[in-house]
N, C-alpha and C. Protein backbone atom coordinates (compact mmCIF):
# COMPACT_ATOMS: atom_id res chain seq x y z
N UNK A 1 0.86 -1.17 0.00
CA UNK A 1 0.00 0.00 0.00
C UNK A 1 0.90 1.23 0.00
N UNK A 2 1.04 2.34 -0.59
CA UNK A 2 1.48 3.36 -0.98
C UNK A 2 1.20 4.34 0.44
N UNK A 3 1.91 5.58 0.20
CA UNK A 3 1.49 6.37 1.19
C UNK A 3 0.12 7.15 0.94
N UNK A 4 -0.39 7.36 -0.50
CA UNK A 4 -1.25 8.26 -0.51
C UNK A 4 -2.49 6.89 -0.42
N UNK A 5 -2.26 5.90 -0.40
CA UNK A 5 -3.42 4.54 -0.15
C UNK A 5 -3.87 4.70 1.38
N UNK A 6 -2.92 4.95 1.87
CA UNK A 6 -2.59 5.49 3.62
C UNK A 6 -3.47 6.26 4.24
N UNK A 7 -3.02 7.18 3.54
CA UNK A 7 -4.01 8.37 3.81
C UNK A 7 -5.15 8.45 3.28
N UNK A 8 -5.79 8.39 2.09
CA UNK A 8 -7.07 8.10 1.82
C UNK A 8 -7.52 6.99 2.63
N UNK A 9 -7.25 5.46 2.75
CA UNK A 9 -8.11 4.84 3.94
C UNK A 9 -8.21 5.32 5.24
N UNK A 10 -7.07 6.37 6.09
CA UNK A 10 -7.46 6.91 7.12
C UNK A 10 -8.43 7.99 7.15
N UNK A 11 -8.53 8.86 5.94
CA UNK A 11 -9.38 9.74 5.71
C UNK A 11 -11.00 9.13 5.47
N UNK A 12 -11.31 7.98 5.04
CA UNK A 12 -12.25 7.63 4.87
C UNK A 12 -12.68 7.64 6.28
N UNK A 13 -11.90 6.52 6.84
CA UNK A 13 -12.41 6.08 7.87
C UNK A 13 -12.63 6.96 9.30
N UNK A 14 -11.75 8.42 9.22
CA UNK A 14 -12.29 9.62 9.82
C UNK A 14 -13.61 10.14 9.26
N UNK A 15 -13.91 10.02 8.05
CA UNK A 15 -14.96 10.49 7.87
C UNK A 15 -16.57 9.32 8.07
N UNK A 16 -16.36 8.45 7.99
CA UNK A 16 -17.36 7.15 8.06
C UNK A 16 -17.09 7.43 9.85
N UNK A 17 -16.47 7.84 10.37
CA UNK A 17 -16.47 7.99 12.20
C UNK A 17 -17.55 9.03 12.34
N UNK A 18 -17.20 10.02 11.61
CA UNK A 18 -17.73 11.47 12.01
C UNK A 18 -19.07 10.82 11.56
N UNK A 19 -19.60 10.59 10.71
CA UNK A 19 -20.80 10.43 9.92
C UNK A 19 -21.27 9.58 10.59
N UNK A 20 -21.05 8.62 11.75
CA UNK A 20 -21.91 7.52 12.44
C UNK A 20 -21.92 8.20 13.58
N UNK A 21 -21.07 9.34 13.90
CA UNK A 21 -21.15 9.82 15.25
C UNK A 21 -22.37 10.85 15.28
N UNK A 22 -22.88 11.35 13.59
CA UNK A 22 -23.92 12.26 13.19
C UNK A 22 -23.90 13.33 12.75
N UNK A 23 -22.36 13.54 12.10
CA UNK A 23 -21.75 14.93 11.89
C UNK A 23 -21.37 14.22 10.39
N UNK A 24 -22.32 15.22 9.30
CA UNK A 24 -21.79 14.88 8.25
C UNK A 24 -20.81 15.33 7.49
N UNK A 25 -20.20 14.73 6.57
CA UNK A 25 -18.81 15.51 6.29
C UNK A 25 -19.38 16.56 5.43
N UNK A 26 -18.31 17.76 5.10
CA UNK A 26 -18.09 18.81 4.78
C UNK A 26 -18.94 18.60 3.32
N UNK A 27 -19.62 19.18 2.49
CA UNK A 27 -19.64 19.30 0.98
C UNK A 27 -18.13 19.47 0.36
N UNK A 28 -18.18 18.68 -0.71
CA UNK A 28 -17.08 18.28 -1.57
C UNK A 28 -15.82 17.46 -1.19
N UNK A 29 -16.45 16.91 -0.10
CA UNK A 29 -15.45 15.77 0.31
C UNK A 29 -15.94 14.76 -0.10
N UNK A 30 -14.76 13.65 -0.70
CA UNK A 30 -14.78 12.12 -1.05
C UNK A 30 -15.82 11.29 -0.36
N UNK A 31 -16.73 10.64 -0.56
CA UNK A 31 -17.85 9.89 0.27
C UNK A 31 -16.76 8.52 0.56
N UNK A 32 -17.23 7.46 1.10
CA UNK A 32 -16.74 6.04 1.85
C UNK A 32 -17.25 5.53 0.39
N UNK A 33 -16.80 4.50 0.67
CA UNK A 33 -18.09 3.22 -0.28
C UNK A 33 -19.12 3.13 0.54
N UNK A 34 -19.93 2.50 -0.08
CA UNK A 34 -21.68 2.41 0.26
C UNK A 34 -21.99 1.46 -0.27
N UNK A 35 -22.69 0.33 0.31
CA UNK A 35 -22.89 -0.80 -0.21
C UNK A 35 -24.26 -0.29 -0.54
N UNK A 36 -25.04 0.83 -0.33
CA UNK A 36 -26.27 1.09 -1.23
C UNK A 36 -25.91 1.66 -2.39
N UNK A 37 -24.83 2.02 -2.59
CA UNK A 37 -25.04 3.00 -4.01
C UNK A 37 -23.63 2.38 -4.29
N UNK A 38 -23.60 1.51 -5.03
CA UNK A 38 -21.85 0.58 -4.99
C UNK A 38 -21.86 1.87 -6.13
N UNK A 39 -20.81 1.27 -7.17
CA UNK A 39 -20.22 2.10 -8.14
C UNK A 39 -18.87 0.97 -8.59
N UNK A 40 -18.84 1.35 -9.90
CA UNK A 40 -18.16 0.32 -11.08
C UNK A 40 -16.62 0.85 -10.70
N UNK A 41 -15.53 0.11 -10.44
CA UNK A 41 -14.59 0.02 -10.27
C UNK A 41 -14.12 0.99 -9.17
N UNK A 42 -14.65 0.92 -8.09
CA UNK A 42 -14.65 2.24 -6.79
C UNK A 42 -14.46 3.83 -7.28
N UNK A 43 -15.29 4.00 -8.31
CA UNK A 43 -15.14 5.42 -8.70
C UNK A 43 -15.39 5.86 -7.73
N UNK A 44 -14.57 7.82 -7.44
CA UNK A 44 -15.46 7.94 -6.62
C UNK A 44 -16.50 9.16 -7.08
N UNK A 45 -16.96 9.04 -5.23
CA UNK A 45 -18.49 9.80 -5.24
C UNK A 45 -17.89 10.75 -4.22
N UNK A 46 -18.75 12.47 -4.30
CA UNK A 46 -18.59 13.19 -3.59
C UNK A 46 -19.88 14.01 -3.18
N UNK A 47 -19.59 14.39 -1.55
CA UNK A 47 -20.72 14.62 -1.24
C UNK A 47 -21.02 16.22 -1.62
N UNK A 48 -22.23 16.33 -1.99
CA UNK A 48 -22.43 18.39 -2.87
C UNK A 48 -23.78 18.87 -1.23
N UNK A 49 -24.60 17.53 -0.73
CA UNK A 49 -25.37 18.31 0.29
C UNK A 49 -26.28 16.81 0.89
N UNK A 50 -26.78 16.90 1.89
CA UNK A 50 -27.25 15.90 2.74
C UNK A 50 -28.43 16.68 3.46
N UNK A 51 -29.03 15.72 3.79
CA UNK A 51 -30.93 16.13 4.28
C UNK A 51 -31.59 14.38 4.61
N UNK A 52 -31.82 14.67 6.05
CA UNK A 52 -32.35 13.20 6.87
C UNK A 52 -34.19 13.75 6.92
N UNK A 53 -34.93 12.98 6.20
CA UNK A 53 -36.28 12.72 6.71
C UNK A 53 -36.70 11.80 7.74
N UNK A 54 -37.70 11.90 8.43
CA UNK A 54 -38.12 10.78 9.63
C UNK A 54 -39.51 10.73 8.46
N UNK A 55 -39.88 9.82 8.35
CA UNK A 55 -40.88 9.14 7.52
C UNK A 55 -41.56 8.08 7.97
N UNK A 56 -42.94 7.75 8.07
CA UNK A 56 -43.68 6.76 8.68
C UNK A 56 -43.08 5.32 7.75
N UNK A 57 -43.04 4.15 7.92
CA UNK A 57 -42.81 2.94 7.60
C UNK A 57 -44.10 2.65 7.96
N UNK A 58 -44.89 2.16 7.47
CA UNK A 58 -46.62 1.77 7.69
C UNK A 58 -46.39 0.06 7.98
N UNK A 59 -46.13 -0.79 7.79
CA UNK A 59 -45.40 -1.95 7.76
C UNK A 59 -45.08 -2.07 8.80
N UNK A 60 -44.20 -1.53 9.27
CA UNK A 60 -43.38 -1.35 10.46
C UNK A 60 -44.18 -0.65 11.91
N UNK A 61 -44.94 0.17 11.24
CA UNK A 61 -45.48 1.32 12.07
C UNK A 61 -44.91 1.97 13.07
N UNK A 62 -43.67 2.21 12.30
CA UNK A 62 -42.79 3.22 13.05
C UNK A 62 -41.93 4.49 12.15
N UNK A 63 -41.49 5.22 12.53
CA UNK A 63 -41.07 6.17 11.83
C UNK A 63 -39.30 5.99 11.58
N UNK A 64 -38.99 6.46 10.62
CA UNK A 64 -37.50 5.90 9.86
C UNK A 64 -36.93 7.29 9.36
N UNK A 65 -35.24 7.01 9.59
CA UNK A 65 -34.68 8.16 9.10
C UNK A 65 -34.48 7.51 7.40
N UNK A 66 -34.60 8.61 6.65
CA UNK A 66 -34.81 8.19 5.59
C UNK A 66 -33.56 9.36 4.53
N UNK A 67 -32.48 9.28 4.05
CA UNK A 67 -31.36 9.86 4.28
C UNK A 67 -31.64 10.67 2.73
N UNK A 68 -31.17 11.55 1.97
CA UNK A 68 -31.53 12.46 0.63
C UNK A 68 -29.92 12.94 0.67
N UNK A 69 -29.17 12.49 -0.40
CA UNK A 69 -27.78 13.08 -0.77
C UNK A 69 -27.54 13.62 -1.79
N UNK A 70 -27.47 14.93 -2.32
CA UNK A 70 -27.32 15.15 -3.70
C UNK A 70 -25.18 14.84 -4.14
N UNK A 71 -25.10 13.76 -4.70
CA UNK A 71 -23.55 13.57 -5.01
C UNK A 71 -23.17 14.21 -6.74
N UNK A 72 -22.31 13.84 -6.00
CA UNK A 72 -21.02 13.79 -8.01
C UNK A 72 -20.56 12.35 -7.91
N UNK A 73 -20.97 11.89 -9.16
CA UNK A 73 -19.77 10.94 -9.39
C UNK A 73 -19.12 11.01 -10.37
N UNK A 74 -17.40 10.60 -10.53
CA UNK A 74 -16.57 10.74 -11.30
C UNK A 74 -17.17 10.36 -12.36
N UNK A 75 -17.79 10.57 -13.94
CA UNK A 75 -17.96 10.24 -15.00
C UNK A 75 -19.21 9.61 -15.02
N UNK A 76 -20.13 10.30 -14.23
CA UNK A 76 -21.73 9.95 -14.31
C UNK A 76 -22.20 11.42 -14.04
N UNK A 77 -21.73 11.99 -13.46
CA UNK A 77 -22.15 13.59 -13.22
C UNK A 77 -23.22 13.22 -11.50
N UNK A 78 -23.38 14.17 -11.58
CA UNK A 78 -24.81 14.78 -10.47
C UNK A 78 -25.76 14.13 -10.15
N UNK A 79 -25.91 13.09 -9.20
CA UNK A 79 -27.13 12.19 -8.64
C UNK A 79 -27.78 12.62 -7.73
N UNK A 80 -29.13 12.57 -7.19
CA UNK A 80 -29.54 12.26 -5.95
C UNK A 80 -29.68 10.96 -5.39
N UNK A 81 -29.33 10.56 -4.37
CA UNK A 81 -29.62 9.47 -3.67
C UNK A 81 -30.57 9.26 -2.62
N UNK A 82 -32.18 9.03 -2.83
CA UNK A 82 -32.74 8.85 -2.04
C UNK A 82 -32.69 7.29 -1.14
N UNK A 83 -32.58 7.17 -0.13
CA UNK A 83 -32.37 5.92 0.44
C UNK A 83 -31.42 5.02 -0.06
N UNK A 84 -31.55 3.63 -1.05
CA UNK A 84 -31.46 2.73 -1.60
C UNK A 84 -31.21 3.22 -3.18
N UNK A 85 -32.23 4.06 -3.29
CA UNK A 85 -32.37 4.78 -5.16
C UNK A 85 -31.68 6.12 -5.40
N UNK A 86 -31.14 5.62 -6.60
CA UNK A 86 -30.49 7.35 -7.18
C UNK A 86 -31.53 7.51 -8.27
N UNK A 87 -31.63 8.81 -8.44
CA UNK A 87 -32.39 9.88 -9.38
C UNK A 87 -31.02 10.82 -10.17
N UNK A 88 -31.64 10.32 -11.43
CA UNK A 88 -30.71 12.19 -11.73
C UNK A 88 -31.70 12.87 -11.46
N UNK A 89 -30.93 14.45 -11.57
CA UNK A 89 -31.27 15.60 -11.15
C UNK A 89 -32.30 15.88 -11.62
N UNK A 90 -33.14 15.19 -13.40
CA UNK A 90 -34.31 15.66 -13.77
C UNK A 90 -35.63 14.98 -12.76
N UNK A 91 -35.03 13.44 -12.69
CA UNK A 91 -36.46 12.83 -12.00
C UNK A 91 -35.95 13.17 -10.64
N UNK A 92 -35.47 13.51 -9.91
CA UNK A 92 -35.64 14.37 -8.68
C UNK A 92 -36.28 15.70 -8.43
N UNK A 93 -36.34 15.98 -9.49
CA UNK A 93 -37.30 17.25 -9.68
C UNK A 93 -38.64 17.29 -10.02
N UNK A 94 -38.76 16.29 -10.88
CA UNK A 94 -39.91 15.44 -11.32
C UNK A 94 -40.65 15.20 -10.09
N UNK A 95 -39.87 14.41 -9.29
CA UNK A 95 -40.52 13.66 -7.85
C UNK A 95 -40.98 15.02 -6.95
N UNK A 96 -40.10 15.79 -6.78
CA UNK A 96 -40.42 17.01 -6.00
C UNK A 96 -41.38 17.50 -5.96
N UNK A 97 -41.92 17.64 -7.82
CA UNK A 97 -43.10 18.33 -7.98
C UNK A 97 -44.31 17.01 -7.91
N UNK A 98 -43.92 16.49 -8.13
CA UNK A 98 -45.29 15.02 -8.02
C UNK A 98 -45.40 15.30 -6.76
N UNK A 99 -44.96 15.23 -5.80
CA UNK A 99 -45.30 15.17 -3.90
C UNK A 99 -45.94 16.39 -3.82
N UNK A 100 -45.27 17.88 -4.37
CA UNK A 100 -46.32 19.00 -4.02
C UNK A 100 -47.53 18.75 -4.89
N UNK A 101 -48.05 18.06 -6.30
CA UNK A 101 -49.37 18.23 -6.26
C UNK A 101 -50.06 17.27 -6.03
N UNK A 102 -49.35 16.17 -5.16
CA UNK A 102 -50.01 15.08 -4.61
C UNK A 102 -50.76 16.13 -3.18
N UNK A 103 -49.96 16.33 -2.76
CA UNK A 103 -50.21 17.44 -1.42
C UNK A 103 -51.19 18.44 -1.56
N UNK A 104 -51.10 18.99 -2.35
CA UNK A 104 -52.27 19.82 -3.06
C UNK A 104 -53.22 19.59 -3.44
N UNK A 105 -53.53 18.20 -3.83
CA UNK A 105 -54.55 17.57 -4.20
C UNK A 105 -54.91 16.94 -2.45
N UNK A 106 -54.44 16.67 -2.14
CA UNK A 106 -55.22 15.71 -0.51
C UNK A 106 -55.30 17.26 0.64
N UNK A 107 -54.82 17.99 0.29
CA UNK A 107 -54.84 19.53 1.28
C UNK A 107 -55.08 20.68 0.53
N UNK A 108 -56.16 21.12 -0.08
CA UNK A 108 -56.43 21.86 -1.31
C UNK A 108 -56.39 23.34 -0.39
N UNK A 109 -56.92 23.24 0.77
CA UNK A 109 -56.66 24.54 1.50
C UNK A 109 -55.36 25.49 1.97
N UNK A 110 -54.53 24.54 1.66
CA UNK A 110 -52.84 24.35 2.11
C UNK A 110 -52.42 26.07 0.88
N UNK A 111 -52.04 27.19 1.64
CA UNK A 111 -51.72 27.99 0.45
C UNK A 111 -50.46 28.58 0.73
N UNK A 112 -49.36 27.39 0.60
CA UNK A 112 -48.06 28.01 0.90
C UNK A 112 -46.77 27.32 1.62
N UNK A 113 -46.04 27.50 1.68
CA UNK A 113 -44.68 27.24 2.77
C UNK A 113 -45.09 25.83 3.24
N UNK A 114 -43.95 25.15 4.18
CA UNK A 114 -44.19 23.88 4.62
C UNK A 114 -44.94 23.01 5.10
């Protein structure tokens, strides 16, 4: 293993610390691997912004953090990663607006903000 192999696995693994301790890393830092969002020959992925939902699990009937990452990856460009699923940036926008006129349609009185 090289020195700069060195330092990138210690850097990961400072950052996979911080991130289980609940402190997410910085925007535009190198992400870990992710066995949800693998990637073809460990390209990597970088983080651009992060956002945790608590969301009902009906199944479960309990409520779940439910994690939203907008990344880069080396030679795929700009993803979102909801949970398990990536979106590009169009059907994430797509989805955005489907939920507000789903919302709009079940809360027609609703005229505004969150």
């Amino acid at each position: 293993m090289t020195l700069i192999d060195n330092v990138r696995s210690l850097t990961d693994r400072l950052r996979m610390r911080a991130h289980q301790d609940g402190t997410p890393p910085e925007p535009w830092t190198e992400l870990p691997d992710d066995p949800l969002h693998p990637t073809i020959d460990n390209t990597r992925r970088f983080l651009i912004a992060h956002h945790e939902h608590e969301l009902h699990h009906d199944v479960n009937d309990a409520y779940e953090t439910v994690t939203t990452t907008a990344t880069y990856v080396d030679g795929l460009g700009e993803q979102i990663e909801l949970g398990p699923w990536s979106l590009t940036v169009r059907e994430a926008r797509r989805l955005g607006l489907s939920l507000l006129d789903l919302a709009d349609a079940a809360d027609p009185t609703h005229t505004g903000g969150a």
